[in-house]
Protein backbone atom coordinates (compact mmCIF):
# COMPACT_ATOMS: atom_id res chain seq x y z
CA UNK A 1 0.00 0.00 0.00
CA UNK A 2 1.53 3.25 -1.20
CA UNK A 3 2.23 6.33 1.65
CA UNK A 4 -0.45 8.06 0.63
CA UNK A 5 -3.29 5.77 0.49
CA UNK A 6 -2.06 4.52 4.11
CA UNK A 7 -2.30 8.18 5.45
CA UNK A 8 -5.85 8.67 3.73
CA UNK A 9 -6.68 5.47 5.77
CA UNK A 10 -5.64 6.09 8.32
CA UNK A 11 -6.90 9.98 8.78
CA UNK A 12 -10.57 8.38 7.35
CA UNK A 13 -10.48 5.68 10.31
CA UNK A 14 -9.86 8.20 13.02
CA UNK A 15 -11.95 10.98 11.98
CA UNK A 16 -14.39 11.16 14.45
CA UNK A 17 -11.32 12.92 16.17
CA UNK A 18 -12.07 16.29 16.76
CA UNK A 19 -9.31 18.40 17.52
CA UNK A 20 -6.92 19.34 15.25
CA UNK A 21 -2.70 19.85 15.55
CA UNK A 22 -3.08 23.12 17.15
CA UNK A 23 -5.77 22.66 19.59
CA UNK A 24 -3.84 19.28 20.84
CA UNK A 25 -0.82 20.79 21.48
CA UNK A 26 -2.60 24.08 23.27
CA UNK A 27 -4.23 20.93 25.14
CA UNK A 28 -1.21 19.18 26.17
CA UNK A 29 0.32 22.47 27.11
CA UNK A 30 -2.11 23.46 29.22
CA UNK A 31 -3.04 20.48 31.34
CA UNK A 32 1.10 19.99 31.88
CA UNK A 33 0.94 23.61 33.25
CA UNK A 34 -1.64 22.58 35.84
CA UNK A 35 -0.51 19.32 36.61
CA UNK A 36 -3.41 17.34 35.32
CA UNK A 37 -1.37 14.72 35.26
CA UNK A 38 -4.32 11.83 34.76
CA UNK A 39 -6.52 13.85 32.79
CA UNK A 40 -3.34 14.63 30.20
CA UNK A 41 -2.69 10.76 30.14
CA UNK A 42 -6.17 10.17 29.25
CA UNK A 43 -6.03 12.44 26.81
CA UNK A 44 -3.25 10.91 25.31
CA UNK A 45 -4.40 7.92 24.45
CA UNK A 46 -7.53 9.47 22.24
CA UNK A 47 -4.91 11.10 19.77
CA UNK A 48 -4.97 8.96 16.67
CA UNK A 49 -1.68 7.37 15.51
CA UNK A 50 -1.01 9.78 13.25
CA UNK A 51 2.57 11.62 12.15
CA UNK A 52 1.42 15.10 12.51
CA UNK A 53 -0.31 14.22 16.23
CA UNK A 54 2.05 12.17 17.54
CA UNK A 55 5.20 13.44 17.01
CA UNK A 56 4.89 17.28 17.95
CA UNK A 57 6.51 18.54 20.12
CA UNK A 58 4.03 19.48 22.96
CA UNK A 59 2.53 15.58 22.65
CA UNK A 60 6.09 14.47 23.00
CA UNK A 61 6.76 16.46 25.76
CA UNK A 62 3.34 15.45 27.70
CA UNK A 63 4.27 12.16 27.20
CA UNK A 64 7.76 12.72 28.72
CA UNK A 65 6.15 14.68 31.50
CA UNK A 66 3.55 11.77 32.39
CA UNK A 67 6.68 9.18 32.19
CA UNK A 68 8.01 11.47 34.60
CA UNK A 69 5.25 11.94 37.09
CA UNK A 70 4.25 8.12 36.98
């Protein structure tokens, strides 16, 4: 299966996902700033596998920070 049609996939199977790039990181950001640490682990796991989600940098840091804090 080329790149492409496996992003397309993927991004059709987890569209009921509602935030985009943005509003996850402002997310991640803020609940690390007020130690939410369960609700920003929660949160965590709802973000679809996808490139652009998983590997910014304020979902890689809230995942460091809940490593951290667990």
């Amino acid at each position: 299966m080329a790149i492409a049609q496996q992003n397309y996939c993927q991004q059709s199977f987890y569209s009921d996902f509602i935030y985009s790039v943005e509003q996850v990181n402002f997310l991640c950001e803020v609940m690390q700033r007020h130690n939410l640490i369960d609700n920003l682990a929660r949160f965590l796991w709802t973000i679809p596998p996808i490139e652009e989600y998983r590997y910014s940098e304020s979902v890689l840091k809230a995942q460091a920070f809940i490593s951290f804090h667990k």
